[in-house]
N, C-alpha and C. Protein backbone atom coordinates (compact mmCIF):
# COMPACT_ATOMS: atom_id res chain seq x y z
N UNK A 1 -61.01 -27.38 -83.10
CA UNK A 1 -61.66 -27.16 -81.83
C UNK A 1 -63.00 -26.46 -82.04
N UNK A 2 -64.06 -27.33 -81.12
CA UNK A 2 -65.34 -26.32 -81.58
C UNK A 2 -64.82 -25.67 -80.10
N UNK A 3 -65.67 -24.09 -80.71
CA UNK A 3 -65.60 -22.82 -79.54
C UNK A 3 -66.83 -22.54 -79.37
N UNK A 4 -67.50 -21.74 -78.34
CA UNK A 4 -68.77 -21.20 -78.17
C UNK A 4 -68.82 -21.19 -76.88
N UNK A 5 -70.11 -20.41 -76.58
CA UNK A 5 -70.57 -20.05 -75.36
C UNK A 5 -70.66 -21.51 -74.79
N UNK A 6 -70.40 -21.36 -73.26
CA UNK A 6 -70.47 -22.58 -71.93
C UNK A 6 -72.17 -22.75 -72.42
N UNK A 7 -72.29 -23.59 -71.77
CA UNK A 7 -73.46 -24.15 -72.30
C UNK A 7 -73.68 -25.40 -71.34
N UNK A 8 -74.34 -25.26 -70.19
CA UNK A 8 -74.93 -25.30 -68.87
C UNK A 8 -76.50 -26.59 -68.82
N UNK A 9 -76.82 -26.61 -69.91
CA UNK A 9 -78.17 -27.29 -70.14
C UNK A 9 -77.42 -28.80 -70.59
N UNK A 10 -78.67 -29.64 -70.01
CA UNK A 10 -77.79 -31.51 -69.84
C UNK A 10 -79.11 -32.08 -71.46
N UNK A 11 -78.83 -31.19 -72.65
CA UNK A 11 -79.58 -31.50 -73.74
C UNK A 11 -78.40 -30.87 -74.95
N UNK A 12 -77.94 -31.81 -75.68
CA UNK A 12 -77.05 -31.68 -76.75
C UNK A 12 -77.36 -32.47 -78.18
N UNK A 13 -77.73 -31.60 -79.38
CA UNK A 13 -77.72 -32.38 -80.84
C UNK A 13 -79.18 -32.61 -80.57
N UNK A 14 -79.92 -31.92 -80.15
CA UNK A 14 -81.63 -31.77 -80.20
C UNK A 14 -82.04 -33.23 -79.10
N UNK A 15 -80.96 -33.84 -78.66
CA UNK A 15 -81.21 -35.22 -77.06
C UNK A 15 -81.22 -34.56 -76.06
N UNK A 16 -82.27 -35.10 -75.53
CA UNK A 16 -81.78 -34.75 -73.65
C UNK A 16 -80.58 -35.94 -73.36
N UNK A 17 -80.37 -35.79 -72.13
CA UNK A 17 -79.72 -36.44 -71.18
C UNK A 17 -79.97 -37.64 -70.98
N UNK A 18 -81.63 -38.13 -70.52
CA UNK A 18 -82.23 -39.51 -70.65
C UNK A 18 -82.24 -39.90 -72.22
N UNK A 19 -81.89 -39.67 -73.39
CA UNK A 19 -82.30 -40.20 -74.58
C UNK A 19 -81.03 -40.39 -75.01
N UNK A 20 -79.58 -39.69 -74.53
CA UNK A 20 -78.66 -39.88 -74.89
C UNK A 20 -77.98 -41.62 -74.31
N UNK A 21 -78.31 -41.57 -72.83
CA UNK A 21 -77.99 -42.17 -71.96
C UNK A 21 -78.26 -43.94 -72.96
N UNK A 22 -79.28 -44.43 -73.00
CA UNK A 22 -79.59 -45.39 -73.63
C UNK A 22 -78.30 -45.80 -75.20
N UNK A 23 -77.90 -44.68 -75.54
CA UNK A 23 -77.33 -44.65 -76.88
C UNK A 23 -75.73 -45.24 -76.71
N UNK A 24 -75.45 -44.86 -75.21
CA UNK A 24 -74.06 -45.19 -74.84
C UNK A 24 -73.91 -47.29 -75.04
N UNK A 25 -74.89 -47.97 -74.79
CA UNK A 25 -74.60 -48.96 -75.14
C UNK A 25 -75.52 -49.71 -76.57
N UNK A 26 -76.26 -48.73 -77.76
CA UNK A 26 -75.73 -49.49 -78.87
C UNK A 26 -74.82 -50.01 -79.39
N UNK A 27 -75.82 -50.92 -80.25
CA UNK A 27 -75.08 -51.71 -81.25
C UNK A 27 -74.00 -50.98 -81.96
N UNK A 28 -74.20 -49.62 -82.13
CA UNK A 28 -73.15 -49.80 -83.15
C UNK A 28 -72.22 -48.59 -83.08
N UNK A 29 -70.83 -49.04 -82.95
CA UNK A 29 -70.02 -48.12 -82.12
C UNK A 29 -69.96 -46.95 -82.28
N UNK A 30 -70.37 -45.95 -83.53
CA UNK A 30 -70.38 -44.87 -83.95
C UNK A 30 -71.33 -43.84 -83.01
N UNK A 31 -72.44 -44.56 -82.70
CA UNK A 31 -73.69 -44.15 -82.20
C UNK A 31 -73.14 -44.17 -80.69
N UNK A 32 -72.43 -45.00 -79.69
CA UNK A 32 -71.81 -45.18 -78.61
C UNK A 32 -70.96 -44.02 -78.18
N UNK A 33 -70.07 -43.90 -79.32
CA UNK A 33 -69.06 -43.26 -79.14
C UNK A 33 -69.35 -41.46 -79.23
N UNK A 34 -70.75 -41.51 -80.29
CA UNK A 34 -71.58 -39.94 -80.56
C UNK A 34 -72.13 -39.68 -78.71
N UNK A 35 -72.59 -40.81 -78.27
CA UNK A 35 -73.07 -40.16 -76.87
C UNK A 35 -72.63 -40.33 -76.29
N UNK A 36 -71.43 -41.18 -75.89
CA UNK A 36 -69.91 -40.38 -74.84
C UNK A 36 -69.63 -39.35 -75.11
N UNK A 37 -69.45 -38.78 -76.13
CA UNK A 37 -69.20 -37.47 -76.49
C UNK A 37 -69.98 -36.51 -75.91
N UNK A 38 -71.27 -36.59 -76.46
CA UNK A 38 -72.46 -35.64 -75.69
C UNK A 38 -72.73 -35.35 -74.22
N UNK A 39 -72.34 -36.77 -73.78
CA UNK A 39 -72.75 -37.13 -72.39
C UNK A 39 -70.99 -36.23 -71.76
N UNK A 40 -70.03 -36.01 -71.94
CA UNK A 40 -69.25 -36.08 -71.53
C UNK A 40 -69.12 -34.39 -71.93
N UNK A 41 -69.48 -33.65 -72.59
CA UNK A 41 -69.75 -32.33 -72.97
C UNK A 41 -70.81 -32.17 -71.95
N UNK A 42 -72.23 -32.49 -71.64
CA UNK A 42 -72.67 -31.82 -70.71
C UNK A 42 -72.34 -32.04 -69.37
N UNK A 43 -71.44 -33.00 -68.90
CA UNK A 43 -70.63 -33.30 -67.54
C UNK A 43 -69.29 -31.80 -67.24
N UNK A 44 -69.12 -31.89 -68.74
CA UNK A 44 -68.02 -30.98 -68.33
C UNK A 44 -68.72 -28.82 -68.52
N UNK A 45 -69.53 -28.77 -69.23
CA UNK A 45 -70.53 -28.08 -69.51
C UNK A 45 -70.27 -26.76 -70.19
N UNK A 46 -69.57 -27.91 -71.71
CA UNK A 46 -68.95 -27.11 -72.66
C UNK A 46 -69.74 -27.54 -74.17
N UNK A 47 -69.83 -26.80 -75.09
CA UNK A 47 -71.07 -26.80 -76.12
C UNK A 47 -70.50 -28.08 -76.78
N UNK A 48 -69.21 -29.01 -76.85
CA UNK A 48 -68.41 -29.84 -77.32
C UNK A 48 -67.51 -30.86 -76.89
N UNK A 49 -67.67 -32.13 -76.95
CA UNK A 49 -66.30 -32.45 -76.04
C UNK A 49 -65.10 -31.99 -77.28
N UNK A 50 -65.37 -31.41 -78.11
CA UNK A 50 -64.30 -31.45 -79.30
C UNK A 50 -63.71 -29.78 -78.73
N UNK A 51 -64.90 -29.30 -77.60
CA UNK A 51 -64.24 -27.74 -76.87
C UNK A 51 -62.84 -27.74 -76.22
N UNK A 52 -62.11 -26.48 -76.72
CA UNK A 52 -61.03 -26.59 -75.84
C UNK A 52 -61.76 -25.72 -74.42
N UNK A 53 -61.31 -26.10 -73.48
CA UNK A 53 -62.34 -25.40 -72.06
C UNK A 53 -62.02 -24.32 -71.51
N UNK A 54 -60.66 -23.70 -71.78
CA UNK A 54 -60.20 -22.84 -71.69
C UNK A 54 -60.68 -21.69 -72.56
N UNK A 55 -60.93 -22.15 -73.93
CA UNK A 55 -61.65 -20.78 -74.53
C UNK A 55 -62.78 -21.05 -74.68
N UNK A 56 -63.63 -21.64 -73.85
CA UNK A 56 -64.76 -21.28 -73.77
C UNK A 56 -65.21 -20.40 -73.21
N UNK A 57 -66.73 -19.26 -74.25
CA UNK A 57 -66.78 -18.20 -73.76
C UNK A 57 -68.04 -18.24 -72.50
N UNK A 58 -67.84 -17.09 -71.20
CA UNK A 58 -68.46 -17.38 -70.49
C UNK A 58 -67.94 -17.58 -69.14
N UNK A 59 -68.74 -17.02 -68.11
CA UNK A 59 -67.50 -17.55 -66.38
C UNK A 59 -67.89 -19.24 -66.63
N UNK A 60 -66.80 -19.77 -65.95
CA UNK A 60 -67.38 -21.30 -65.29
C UNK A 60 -67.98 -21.03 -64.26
N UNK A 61 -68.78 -22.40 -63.89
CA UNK A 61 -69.98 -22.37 -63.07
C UNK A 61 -69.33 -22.68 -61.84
N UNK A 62 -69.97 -22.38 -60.80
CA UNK A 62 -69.52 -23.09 -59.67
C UNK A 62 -69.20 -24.49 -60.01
N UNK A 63 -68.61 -25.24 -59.34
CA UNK A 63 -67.81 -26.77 -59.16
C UNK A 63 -69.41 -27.31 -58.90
N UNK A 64 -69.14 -26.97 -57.31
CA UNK A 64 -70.32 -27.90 -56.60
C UNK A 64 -71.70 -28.19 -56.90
N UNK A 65 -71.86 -26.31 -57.54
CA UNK A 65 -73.46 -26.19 -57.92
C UNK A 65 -73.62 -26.97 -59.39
N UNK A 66 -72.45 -27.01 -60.40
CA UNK A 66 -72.77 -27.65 -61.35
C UNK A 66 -72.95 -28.92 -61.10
N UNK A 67 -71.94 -29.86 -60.24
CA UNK A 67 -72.07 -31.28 -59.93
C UNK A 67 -73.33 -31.70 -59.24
N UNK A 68 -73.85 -30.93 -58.32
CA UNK A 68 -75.20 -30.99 -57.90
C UNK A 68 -76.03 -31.13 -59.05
N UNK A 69 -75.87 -29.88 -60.03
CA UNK A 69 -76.74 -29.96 -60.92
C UNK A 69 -76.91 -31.19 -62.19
N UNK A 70 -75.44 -31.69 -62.08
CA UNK A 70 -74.81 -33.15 -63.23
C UNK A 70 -75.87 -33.96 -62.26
N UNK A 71 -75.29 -34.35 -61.16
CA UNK A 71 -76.09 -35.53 -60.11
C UNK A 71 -77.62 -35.57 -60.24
N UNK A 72 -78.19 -34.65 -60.31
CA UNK A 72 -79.64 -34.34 -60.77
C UNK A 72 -80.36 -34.58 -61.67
N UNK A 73 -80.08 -34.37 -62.85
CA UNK A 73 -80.10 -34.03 -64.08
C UNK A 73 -79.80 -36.01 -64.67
N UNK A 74 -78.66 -36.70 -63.99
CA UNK A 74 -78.45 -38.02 -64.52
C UNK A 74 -79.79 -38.81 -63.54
N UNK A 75 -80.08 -38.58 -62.51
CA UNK A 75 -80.69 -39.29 -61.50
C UNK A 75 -82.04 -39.40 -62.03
N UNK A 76 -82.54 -37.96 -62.14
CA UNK A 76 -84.03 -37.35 -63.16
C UNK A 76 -83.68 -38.69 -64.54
N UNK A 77 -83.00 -38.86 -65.10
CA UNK A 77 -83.03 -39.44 -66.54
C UNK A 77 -83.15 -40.50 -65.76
N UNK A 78 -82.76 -41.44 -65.19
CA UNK A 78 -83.08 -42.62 -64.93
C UNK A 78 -84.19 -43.41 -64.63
N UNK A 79 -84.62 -41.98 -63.79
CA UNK A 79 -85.75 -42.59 -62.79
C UNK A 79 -87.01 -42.44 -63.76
N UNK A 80 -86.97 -41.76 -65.14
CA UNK A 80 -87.83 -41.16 -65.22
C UNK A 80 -88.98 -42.54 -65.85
N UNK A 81 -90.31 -42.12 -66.13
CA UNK A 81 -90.69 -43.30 -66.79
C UNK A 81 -90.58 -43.33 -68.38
N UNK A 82 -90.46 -44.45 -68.11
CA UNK A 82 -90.36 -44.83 -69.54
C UNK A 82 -88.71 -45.30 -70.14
N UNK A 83 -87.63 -44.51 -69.08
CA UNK A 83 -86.18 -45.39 -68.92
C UNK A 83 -86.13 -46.43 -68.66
N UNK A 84 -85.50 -47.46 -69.63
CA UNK A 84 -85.23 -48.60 -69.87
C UNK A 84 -84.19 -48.87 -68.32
N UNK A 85 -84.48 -48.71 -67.53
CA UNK A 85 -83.41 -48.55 -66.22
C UNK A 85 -82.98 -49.69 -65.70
N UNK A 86 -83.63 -50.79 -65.72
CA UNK A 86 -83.05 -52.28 -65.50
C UNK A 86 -82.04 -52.89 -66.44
N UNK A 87 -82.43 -52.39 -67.63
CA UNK A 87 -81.73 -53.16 -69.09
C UNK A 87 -80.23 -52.08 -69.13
N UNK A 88 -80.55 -50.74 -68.75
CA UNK A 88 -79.61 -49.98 -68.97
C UNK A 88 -78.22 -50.17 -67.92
N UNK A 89 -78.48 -50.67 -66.66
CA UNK A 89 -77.61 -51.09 -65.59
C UNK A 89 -77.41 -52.45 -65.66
N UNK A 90 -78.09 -53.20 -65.93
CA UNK A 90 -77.61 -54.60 -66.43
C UNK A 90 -76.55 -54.87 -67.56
N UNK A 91 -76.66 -53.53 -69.05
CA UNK A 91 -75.84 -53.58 -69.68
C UNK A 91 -74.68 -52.79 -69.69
N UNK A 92 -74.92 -51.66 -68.75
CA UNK A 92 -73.61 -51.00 -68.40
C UNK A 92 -72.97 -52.07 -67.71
N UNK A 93 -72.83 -52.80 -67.13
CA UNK A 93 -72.28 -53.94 -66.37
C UNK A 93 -71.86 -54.79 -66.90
N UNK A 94 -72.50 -55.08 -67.68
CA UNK A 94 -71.64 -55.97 -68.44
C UNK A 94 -70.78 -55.62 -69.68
N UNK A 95 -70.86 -54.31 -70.07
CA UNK A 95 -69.78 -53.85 -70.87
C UNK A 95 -68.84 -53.72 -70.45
N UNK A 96 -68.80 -52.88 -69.18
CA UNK A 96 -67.61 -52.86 -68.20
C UNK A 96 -66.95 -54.18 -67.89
N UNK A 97 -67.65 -55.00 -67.46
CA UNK A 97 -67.20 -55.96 -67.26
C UNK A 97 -66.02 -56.89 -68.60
N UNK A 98 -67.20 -56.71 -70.00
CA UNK A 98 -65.87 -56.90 -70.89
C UNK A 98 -65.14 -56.32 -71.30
N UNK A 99 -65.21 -55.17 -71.01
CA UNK A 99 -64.09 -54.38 -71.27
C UNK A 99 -63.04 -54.48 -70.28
N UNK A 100 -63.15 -54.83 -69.32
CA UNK A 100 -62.10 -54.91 -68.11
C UNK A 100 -61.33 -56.49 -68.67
N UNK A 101 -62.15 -57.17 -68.88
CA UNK A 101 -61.69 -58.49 -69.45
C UNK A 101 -60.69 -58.17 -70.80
N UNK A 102 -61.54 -57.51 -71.91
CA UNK A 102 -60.58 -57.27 -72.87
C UNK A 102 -59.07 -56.83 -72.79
N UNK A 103 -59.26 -55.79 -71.41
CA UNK A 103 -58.05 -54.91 -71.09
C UNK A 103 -56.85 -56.03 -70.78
N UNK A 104 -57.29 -57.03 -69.38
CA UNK A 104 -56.73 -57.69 -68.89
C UNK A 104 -56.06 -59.06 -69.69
N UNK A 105 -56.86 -59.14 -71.11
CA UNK A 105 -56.48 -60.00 -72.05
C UNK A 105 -55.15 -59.26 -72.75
N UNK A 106 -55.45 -58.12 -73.39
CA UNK A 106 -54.36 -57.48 -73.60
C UNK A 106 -53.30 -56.83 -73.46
N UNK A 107 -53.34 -56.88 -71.88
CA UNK A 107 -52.08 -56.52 -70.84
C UNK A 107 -51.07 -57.69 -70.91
N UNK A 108 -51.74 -59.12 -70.57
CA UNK A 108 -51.29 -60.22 -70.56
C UNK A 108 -50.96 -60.71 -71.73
N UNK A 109 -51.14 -60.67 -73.08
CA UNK A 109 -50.55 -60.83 -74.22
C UNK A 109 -49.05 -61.23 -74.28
N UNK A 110 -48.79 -62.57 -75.03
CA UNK A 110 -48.01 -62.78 -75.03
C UNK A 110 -46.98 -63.11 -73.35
N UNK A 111 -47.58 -63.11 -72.46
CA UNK A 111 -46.64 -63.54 -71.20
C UNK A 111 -47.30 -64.91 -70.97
N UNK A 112 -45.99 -65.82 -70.84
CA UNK A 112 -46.42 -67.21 -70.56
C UNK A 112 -47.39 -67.74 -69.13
N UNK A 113 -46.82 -66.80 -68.30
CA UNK A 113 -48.20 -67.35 -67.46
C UNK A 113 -49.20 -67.08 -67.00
N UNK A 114 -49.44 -66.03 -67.97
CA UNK A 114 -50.93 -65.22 -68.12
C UNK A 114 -51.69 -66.24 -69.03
N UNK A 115 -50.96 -66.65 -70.18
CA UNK A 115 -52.02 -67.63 -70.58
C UNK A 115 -51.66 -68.96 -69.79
N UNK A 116 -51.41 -69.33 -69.69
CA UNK A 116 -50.96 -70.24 -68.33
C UNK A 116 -52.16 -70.08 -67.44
N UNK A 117 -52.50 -69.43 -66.96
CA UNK A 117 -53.60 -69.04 -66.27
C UNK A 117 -54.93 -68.78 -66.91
């Protein structure tokens, strides 16, 4: 478990927030999976997602004021210039999209009238 002070700022591993954001749908899953991580540490607004949250040192923040401050902070990265913001929602969409497909392929596995269908 990493431990440390709460850690409140939407910039992790020397990235902001907008530079991470783009990284969630590389090529190559290591790099994907490094900024879910990041991205998902400053949502929760712990120095790690590898933090246990409970011993993190530090009060927690308000709920609302932090989510205000998450909502902000993602909105700012999008809009900003120079975000790839068309390509980035076009391909979040369609990952989701195969991934929902993948899921639904492998739920149905093996039942005859799933492939039947």
């Amino acid at each position: 478990m990493v431990q440390g002070p709460r850690e409140e700022t939407f910039e992790r591993d020397g990235k902001t927030l907008q530079q991470w954001l783009p990284d969630l749908l590389a090529r190559n899953p290591a790099l994907r999976r490094k900024a879910g991580d990041w991205i998902v540490a400053m949502y929760l607004g712990v120095p790690s997602v590898h933090s246990d949250v409970e011993e993190v040192v530090g009060d927690k923040p308000n709920r609302e004021d932090y989510q205000a401050a998450w909502q902000a902070a993602v909105e700012s990265a999008v809009n900003a210039p120079g975000f790839p913001r068309r390509s980035f929602f076009v391909g979040a969409a369609a990952r989701l999209i195969g991934n929902h497909d993948k899921y639904l392929s492998e739920l149905g596995r093996g039942d005859e009238q799933y492939e039947r269908i």
